[in-house]
C-alpha atoms as a PDB file:
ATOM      1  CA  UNK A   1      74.218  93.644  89.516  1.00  0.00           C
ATOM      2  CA  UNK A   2      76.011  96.551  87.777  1.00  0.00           C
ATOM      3  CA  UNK A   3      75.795  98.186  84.919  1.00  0.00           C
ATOM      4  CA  UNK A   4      78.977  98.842  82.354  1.00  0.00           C
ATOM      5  CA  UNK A   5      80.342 102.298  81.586  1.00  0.00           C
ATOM      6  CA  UNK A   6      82.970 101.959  78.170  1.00  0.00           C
ATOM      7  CA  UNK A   7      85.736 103.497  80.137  1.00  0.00           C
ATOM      8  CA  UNK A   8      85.508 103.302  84.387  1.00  0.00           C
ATOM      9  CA  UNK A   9      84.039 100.327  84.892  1.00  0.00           C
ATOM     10  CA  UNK A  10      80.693  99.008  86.392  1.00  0.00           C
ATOM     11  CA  UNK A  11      77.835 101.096  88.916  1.00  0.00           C
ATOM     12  CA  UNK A  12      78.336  98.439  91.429  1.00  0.00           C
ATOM     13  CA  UNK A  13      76.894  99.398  94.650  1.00  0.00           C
ATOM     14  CA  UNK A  14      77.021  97.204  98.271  1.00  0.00           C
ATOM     15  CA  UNK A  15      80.010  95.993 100.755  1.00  0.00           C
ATOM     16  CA  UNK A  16      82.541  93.157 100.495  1.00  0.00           C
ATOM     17  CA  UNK A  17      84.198  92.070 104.036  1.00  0.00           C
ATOM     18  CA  UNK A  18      87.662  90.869 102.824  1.00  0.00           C
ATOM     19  CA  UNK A  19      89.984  88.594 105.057  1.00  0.00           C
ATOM     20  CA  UNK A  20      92.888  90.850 104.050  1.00  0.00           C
ATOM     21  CA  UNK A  21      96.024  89.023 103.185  1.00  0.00           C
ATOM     22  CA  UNK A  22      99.363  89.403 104.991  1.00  0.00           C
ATOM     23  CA  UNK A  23     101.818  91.857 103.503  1.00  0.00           C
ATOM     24  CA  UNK A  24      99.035  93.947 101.482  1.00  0.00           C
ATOM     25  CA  UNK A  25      98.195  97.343 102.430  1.00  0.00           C
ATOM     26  CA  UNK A  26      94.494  98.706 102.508  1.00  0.00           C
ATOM     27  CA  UNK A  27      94.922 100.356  99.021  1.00  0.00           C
ATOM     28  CA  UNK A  28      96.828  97.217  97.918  1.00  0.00           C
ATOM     29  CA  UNK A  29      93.025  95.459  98.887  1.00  0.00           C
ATOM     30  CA  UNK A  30      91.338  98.228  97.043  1.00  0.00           C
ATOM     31  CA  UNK A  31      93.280  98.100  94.155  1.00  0.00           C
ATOM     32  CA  UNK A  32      93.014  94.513  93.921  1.00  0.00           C
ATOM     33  CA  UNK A  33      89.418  93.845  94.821  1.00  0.00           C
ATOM     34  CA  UNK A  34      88.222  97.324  92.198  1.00  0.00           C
ATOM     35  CA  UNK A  35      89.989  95.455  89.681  1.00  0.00           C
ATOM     36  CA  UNK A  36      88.249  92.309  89.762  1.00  0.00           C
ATOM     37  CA  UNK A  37      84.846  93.608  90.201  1.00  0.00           C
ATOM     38  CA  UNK A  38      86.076  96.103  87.131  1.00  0.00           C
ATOM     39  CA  UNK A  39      84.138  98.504  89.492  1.00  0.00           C
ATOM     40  CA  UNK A  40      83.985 102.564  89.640  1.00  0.00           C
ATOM     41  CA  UNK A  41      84.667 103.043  92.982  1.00  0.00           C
ATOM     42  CA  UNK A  42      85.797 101.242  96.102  1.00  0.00           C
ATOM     43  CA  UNK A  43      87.420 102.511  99.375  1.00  0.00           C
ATOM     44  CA  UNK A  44      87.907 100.556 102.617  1.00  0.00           C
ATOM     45  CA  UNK A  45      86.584 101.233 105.979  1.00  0.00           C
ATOM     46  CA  UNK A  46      90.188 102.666 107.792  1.00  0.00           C
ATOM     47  CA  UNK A  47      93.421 101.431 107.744  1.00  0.00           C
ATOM     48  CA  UNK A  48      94.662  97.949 108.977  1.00  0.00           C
ATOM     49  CA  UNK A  49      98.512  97.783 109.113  1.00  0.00           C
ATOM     50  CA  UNK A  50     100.349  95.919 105.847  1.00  0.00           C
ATOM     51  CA  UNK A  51     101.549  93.252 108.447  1.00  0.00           C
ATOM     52  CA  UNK A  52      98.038  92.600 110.024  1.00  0.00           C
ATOM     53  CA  UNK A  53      95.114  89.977 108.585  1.00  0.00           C
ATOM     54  CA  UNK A  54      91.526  90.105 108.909  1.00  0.00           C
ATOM     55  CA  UNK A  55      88.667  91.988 108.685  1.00  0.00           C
ATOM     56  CA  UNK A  56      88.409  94.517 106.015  1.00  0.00           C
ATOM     57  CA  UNK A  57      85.110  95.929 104.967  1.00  0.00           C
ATOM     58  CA  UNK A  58      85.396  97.504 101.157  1.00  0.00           C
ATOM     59  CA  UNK A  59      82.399  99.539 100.469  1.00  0.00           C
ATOM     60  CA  UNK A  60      81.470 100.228  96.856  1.00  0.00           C
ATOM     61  CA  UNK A  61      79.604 103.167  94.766  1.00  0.00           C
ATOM     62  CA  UNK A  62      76.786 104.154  97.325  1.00  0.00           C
ATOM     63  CA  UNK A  63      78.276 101.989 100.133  1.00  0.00           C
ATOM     64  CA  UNK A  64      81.048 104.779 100.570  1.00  0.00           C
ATOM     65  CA  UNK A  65      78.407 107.286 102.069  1.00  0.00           C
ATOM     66  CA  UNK A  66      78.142 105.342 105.010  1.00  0.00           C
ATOM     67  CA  UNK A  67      81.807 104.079 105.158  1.00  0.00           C
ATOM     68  CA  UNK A  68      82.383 106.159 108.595  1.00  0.00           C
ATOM     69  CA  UNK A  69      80.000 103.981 110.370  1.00  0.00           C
ATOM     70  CA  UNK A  70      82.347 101.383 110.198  1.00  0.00           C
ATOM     71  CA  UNK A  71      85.491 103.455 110.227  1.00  0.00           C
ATOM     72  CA  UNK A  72      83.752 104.466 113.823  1.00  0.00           C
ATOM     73  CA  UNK A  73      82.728 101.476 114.722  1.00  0.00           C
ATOM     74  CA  UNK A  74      84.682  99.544 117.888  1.00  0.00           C
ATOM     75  CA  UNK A  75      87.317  96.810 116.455  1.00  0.00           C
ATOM     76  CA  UNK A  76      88.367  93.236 118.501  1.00  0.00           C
ATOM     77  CA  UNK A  77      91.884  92.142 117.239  1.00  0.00           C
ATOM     78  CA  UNK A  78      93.658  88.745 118.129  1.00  0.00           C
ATOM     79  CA  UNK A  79      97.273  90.266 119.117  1.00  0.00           C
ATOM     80  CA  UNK A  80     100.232  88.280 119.538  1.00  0.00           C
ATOM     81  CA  UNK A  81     102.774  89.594 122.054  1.00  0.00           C
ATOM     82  CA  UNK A  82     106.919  88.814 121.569  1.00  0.00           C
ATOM     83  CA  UNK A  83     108.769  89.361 125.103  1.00  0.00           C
ATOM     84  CA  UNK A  84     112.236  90.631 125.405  1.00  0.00           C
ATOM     85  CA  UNK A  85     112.360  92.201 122.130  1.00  0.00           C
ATOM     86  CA  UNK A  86     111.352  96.527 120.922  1.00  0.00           C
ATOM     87  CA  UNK A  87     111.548  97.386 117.520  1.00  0.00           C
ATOM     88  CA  UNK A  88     110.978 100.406 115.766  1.00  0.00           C
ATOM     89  CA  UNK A  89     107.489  99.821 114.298  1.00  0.00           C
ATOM     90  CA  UNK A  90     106.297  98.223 117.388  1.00  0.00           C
ATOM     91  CA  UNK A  91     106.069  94.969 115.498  1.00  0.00           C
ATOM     92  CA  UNK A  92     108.039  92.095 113.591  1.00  0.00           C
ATOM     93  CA  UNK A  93     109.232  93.761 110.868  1.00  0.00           C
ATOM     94  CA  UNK A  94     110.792  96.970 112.440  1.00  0.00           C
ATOM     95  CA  UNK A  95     114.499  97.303 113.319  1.00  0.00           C
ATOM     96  CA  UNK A  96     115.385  95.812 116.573  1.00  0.00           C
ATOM     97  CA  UNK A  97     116.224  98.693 118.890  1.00  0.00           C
ATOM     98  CA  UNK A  98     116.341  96.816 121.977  1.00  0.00           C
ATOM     99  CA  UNK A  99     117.227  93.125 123.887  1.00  0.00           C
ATOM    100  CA  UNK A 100     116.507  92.244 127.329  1.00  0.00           C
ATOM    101  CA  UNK A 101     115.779  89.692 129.821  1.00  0.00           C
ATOM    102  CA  UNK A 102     112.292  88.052 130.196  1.00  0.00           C
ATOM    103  CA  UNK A 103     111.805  87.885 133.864  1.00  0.00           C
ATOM    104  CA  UNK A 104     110.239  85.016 134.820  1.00  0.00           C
ATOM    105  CA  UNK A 105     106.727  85.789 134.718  1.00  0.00           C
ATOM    106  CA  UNK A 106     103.804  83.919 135.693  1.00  0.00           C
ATOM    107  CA  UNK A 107      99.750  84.478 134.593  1.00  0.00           C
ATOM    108  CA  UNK A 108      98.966  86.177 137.096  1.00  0.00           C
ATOM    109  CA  UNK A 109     101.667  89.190 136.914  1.00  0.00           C
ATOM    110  CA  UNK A 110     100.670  89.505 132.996  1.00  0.00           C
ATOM    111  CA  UNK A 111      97.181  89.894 134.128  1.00  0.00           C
ATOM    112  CA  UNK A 112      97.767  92.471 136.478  1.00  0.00           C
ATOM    113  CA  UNK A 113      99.757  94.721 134.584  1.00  0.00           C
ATOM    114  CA  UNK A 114      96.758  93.705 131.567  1.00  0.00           C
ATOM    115  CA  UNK A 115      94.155  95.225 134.095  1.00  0.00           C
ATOM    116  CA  UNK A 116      95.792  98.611 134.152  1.00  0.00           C
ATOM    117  CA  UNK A 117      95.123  99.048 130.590  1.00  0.00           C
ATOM    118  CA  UNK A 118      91.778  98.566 130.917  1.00  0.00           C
ATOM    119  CA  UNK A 119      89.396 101.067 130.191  1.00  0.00           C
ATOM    120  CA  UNK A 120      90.273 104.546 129.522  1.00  0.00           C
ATOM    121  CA  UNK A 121      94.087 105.024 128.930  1.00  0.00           C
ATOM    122  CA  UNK A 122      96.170 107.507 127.236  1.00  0.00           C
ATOM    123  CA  UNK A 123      98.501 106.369 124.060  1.00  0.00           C
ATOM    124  CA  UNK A 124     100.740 108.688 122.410  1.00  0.00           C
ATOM    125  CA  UNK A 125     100.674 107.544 118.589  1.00  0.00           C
ATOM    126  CA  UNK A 126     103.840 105.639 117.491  1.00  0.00           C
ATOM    127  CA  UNK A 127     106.330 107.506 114.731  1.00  0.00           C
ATOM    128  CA  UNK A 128     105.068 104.555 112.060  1.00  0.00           C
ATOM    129  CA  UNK A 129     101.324 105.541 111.892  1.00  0.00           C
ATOM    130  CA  UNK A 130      99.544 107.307 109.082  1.00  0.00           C
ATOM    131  CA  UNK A 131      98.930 110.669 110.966  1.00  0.00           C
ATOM    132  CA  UNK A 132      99.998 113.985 109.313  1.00  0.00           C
ATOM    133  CA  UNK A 133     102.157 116.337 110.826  1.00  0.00           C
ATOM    134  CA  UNK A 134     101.968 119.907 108.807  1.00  0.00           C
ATOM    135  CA  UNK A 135     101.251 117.616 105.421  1.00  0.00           C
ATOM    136  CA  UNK A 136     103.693 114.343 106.382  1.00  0.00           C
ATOM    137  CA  UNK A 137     102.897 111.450 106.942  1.00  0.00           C
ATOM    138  CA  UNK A 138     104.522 110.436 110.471  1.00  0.00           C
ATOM    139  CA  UNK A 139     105.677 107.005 108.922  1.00  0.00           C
ATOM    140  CA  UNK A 140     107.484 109.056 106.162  1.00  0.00           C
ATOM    141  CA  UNK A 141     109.429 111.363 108.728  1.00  0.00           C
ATOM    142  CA  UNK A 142     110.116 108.158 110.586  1.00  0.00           C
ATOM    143  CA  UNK A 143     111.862 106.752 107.433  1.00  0.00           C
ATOM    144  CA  UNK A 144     114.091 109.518 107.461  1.00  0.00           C
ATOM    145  CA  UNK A 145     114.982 109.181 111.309  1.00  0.00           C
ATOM    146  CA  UNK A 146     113.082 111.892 112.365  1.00  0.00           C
ATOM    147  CA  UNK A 147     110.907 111.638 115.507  1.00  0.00           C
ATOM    148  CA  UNK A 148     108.504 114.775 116.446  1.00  0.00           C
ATOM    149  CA  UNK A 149     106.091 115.135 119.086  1.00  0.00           C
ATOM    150  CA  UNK A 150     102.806 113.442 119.202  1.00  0.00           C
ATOM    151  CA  UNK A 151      99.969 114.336 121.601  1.00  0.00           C
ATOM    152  CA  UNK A 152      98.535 112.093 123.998  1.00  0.00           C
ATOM    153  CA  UNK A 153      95.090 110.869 122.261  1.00  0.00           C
ATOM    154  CA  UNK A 154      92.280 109.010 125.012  1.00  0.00           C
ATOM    155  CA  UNK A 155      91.271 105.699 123.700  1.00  0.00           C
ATOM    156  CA  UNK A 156      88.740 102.311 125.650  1.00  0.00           C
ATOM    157  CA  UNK A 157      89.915  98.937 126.043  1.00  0.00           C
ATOM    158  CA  UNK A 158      86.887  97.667 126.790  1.00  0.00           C
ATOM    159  CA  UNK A 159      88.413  93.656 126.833  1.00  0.00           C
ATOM    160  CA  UNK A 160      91.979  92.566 127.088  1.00  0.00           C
ATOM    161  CA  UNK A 161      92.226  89.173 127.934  1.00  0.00           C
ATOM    162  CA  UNK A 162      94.872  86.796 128.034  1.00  0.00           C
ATOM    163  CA  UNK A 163      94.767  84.146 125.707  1.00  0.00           C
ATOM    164  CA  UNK A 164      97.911  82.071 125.832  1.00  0.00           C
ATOM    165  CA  UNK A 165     100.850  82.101 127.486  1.00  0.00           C
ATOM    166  CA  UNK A 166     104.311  80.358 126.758  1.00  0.00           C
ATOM    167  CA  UNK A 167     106.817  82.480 129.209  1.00  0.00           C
ATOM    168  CA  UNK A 168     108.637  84.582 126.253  1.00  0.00           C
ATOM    169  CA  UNK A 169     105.384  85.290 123.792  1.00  0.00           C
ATOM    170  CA  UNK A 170     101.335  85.628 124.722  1.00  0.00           C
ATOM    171  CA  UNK A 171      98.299  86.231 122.955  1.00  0.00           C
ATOM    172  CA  UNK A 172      95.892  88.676 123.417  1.00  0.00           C
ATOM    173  CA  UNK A 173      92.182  88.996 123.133  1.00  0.00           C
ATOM    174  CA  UNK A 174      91.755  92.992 122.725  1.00  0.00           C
ATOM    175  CA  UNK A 175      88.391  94.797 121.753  1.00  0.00           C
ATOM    176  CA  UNK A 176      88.747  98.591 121.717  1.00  0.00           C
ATOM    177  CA  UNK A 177      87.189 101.836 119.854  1.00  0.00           C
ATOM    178  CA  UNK A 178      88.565 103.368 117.240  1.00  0.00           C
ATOM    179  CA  UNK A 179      92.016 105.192 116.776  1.00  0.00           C
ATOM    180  CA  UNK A 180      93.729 102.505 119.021  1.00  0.00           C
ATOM    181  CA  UNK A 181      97.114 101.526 118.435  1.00  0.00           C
ATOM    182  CA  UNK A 182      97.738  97.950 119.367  1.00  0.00           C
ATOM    183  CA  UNK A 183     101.645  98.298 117.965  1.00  0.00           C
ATOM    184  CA  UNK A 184     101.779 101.061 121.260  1.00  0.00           C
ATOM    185  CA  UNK A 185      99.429  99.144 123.769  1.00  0.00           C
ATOM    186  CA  UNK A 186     101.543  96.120 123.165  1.00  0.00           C
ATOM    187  CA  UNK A 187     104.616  98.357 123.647  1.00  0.00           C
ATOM    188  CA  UNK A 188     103.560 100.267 126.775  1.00  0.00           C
ATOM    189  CA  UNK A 189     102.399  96.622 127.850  1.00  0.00           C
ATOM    190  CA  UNK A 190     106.559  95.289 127.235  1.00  0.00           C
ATOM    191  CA  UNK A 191     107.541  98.050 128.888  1.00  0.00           C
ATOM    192  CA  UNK A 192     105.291  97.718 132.227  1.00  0.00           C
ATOM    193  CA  UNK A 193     106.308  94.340 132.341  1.00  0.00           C
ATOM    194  CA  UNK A 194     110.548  95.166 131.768  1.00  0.00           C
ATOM    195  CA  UNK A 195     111.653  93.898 128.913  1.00  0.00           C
ATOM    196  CA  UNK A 196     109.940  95.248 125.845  1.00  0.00           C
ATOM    197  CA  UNK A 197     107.696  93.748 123.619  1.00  0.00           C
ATOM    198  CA  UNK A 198     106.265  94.136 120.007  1.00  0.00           C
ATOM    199  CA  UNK A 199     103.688  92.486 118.232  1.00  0.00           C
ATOM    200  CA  UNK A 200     104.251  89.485 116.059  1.00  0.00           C
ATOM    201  CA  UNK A 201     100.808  89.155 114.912  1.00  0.00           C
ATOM    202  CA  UNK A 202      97.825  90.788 114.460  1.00  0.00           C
ATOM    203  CA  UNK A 203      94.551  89.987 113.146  1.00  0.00           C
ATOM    204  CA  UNK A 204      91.431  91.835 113.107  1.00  0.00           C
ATOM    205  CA  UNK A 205      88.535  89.912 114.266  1.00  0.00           C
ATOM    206  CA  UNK A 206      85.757  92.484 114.255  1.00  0.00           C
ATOM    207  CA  UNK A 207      84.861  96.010 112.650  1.00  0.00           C
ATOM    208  CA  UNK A 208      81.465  96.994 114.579  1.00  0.00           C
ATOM    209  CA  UNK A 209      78.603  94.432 113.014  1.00  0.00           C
ATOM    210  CA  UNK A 210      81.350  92.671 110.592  1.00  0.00           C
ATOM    211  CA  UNK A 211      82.959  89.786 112.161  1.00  0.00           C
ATOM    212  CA  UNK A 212      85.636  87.236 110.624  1.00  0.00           C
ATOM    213  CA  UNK A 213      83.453  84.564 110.032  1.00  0.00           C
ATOM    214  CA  UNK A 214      81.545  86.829 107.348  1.00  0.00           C
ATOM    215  CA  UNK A 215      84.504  87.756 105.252  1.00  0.00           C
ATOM    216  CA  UNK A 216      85.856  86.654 102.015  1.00  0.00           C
ATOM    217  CA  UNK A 217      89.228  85.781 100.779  1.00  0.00           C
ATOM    218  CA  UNK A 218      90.801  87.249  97.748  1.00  0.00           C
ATOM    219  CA  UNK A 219      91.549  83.846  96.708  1.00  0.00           C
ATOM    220  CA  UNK A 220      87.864  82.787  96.851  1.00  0.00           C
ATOM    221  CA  UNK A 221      86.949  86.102  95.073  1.00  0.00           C
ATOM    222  CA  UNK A 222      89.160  85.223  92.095  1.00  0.00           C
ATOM    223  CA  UNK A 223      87.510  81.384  92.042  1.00  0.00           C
ATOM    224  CA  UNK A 224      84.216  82.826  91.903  1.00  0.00           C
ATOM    225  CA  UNK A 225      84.800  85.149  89.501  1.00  0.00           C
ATOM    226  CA  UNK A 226      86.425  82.089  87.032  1.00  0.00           C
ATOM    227  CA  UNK A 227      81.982  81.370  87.007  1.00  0.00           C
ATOM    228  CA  UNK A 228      80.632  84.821  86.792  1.00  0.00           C
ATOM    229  CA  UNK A 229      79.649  84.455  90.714  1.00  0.00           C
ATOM    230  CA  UNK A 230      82.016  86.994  92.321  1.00  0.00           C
ATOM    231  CA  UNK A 231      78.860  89.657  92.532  1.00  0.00           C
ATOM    232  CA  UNK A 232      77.599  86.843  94.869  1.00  0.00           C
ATOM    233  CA  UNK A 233      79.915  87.815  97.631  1.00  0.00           C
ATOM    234  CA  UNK A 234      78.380  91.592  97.490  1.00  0.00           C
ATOM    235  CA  UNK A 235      76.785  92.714 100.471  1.00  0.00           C
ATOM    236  CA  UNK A 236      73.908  95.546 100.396  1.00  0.00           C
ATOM    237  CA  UNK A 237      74.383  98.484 101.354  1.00  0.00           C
ATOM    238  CA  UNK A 238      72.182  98.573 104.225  1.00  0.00           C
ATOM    239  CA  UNK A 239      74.561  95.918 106.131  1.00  0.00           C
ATOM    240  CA  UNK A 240      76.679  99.062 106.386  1.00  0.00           C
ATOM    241  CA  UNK A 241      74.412 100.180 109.189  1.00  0.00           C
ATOM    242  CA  UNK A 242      72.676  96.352 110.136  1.00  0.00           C
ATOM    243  CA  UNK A 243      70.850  96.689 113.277  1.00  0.00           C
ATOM    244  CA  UNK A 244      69.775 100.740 112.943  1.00  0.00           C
ATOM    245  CA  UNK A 245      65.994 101.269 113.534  1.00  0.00           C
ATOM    246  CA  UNK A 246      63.957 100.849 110.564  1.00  0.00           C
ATOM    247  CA  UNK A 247      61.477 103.452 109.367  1.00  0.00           C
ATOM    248  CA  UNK A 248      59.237 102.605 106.983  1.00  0.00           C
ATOM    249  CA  UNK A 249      58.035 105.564 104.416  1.00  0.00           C
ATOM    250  CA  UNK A 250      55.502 105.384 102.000  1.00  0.00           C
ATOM    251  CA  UNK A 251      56.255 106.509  98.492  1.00  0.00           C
ATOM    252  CA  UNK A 252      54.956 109.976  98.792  1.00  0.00           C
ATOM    253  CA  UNK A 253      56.546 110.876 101.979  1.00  0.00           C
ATOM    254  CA  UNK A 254      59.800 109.125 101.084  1.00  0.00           C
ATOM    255  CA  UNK A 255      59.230 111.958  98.139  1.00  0.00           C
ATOM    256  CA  UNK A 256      58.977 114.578 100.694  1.00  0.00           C
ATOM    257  CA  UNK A 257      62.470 113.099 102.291  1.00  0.00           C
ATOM    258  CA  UNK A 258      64.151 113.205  98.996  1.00  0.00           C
ATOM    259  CA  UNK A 259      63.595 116.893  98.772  1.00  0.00           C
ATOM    260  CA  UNK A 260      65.159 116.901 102.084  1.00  0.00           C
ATOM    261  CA  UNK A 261      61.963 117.878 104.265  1.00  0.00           C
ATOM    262  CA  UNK A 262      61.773 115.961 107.552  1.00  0.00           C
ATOM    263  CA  UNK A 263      58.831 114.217 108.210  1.00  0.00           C
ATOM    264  CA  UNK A 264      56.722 112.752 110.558  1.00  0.00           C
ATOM    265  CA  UNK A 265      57.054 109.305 112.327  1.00  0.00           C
ATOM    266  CA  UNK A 266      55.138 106.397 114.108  1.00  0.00           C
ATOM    267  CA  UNK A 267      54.761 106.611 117.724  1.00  0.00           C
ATOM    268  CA  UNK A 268      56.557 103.599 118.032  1.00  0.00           C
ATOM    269  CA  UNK A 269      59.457 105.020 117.089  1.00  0.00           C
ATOM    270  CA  UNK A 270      62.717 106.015 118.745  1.00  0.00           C
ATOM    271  CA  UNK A 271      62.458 109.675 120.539  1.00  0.00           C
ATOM    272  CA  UNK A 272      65.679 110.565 118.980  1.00  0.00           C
ATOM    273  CA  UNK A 273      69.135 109.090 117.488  1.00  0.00           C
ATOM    274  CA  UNK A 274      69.806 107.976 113.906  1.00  0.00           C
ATOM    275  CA  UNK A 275      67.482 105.392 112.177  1.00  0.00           C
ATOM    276  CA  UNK A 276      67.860 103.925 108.439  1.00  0.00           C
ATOM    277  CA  UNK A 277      65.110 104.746 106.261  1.00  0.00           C
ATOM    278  CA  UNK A 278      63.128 102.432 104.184  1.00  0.00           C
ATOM    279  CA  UNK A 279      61.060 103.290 101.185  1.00  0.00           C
ATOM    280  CA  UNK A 280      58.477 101.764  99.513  1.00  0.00           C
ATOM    281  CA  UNK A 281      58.585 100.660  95.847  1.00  0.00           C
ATOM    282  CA  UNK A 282      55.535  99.860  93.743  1.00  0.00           C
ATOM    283  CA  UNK A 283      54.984  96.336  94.519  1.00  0.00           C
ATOM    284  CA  UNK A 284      54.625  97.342  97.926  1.00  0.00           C
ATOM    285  CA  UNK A 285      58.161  96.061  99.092  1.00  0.00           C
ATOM    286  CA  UNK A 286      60.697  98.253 101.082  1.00  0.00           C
ATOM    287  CA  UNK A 287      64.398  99.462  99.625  1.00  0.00           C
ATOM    288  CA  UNK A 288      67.292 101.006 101.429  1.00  0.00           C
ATOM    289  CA  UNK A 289      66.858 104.393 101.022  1.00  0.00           C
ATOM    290  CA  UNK A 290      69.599 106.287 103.469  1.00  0.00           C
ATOM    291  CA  UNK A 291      69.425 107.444 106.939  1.00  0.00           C
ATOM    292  CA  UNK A 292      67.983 110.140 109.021  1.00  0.00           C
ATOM    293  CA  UNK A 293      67.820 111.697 112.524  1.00  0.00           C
ATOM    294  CA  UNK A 294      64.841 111.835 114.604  1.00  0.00           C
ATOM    295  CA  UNK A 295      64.193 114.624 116.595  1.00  0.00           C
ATOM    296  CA  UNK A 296      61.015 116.361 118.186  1.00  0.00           C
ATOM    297  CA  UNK A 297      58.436 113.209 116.388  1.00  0.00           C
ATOM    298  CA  UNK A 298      60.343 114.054 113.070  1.00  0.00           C
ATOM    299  CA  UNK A 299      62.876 112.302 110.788  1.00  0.00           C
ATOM    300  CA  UNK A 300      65.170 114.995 108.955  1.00  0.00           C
ATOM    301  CA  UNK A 301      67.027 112.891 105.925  1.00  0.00           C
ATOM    302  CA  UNK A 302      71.054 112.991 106.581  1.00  0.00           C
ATOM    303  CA  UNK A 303      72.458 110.648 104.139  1.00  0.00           C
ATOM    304  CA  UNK A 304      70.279 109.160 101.086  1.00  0.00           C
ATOM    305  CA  UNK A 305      71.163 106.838  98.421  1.00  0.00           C
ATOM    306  CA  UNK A 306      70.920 107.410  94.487  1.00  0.00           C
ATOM    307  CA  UNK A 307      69.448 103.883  92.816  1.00  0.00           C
ATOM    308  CA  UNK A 308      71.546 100.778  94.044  1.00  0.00           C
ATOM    309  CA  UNK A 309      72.880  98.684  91.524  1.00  0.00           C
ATOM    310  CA  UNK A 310      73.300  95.660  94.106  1.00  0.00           C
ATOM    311  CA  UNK A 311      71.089  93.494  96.288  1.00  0.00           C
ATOM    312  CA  UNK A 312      69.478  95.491  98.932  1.00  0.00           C
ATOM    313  CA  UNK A 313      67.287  95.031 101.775  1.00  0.00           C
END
């Protein structure tokens, strides 16, 4: 699966989906999850917030080159929505800023102020987000009470659907692209509805082709590992971009593709739009080799893998 260097670690190559505990940060996961694959180099897939679960994807070694596929990608979270109360992170473990009245609501009110942010809305990113402002990180300013301006950023909310409902606290179904803030949807949603709100749980469901039924836990990571089977729960590379066209090139114009010349391909093939690229090895099998762009009847190479030290398709 990998093979040892004396001082960094393995070459391990391929993609783990981690459930990601409550409480640990995204580089907490890294950290954790390089460590006990003693791999060279991991990074995640985008930031999920220290107080939300769920769907992680860590890519590792060659799975990094295709990271912002995922980091892209649209998400589906499974939101949980406290009435009545703001607080300064948008969710339970801010400062409470604010108290007031839940009005008696029924399903159908929550549903129509859900509808209007549905689609294409505006958010203006919340004070406790990783953006930069000239070098700072917008959570660090917030620390130190300071509040600057934030433009307006367009985001989809392609489903929000109402889930439960107990008359104080609801749960949302939300599936969205990237860059959207659910602590600042939930809030904009408390404040349609006049009383505040914040979120009291969040769990990521889906990044793009990842879903939560195909993740791992850390605690099942550390079992395996007790037999030597951790490298089981590797993913190849190639699931980074699962369901791309495949293109199949023989081993002397996969040569040609290496050298970065484009290339021509079947007439089956797509007229244009990004494909994964498949070469052939010597027992006549196919290996992940990268991905490419098709334009004009010709494949130009964009990203291509070194060797994989990982299961691959």
């Amino acid at each position: 699966m990998g093979r040892r260097l004396r001082s960094s670690g393995r070459v391990v190559d391929g993609v783990v989906v981690l459930d990601k505990p409550l409480g640990w940060t995204s580089n907490h996961a890294v950290q954790r999850v390089k460590r006990l694959f003693n791999a060279r180099k991991v990074g995640h897939t985008g930031t999920l917030d220290q107080r939300a679960t769920g769907v992680l994807p860590l890519c590792f070694g060659e799975a990094t080159k295709f990271s912002q596929y995922s980091l892209n990608a649209n998400k589906t979270y499974d939101v949980g929505v406290q009435l009545g109360i703001v607080t300064d992170t948008g969710d339970v473990d801010g400062t409470v800023t604010a108290e007031k009245p839940v009005p008696d609501l029924d399903r159908s009110q929550i549903e129509a102020v859900l509808d209007s942010f549905r689609g294409e809305i505006e958010q203006i990113p919340p004070m406790y987000s990783a953006l930069k402002r000239e070098g700072q990180r917008l959570y660090k300013l917030a620390r130190q009470g300071i509040e600057v301006e934030r433009a307006a950023r367009r985001v989809t909310i392609y489903k929000n659907e109402l889930k439960q409902f107990d008359g104080h606290s609801f749960e949302l179904l939300v599936e969205c692209t990237k860059g959207t803030y659910i602590r600042t949807l939930v809030a904009d949603i408390g404040d349609a509805l006049g009383c505040g709100a914040h979120v009291s749980k969040l769990d990521r469901q889906r990044v793009g082709h990842f879903h939560k039924e195909d993740c791992v836990t850390f605690k099942s990571l550390l079992e395996a590992k007790k037999n030597g089977q951790h490298d089981a729960f590797l993913r190849p590379v190639s699931s980074m971009v699962e369901g791309w066209f495949d293109i199949k090139l023989t081993r002397s114009t996969a040569y040609l593709v290496r050298q970065g010349q484009a290339v021509s391909v079947p007439s089956c093939s797509p007229t244009r739009g990004w494909v994964k690229l498949l070469e052939e090895r010597a027992d006549g099998e196919f290996t992940f080799l990268g991905i490419g762009e098709i334009e004009s009847g010709r494949v130009a190479p964009r990203r291509l893998v070194a060797s994989i030290h990982s299961p691959s398709h």
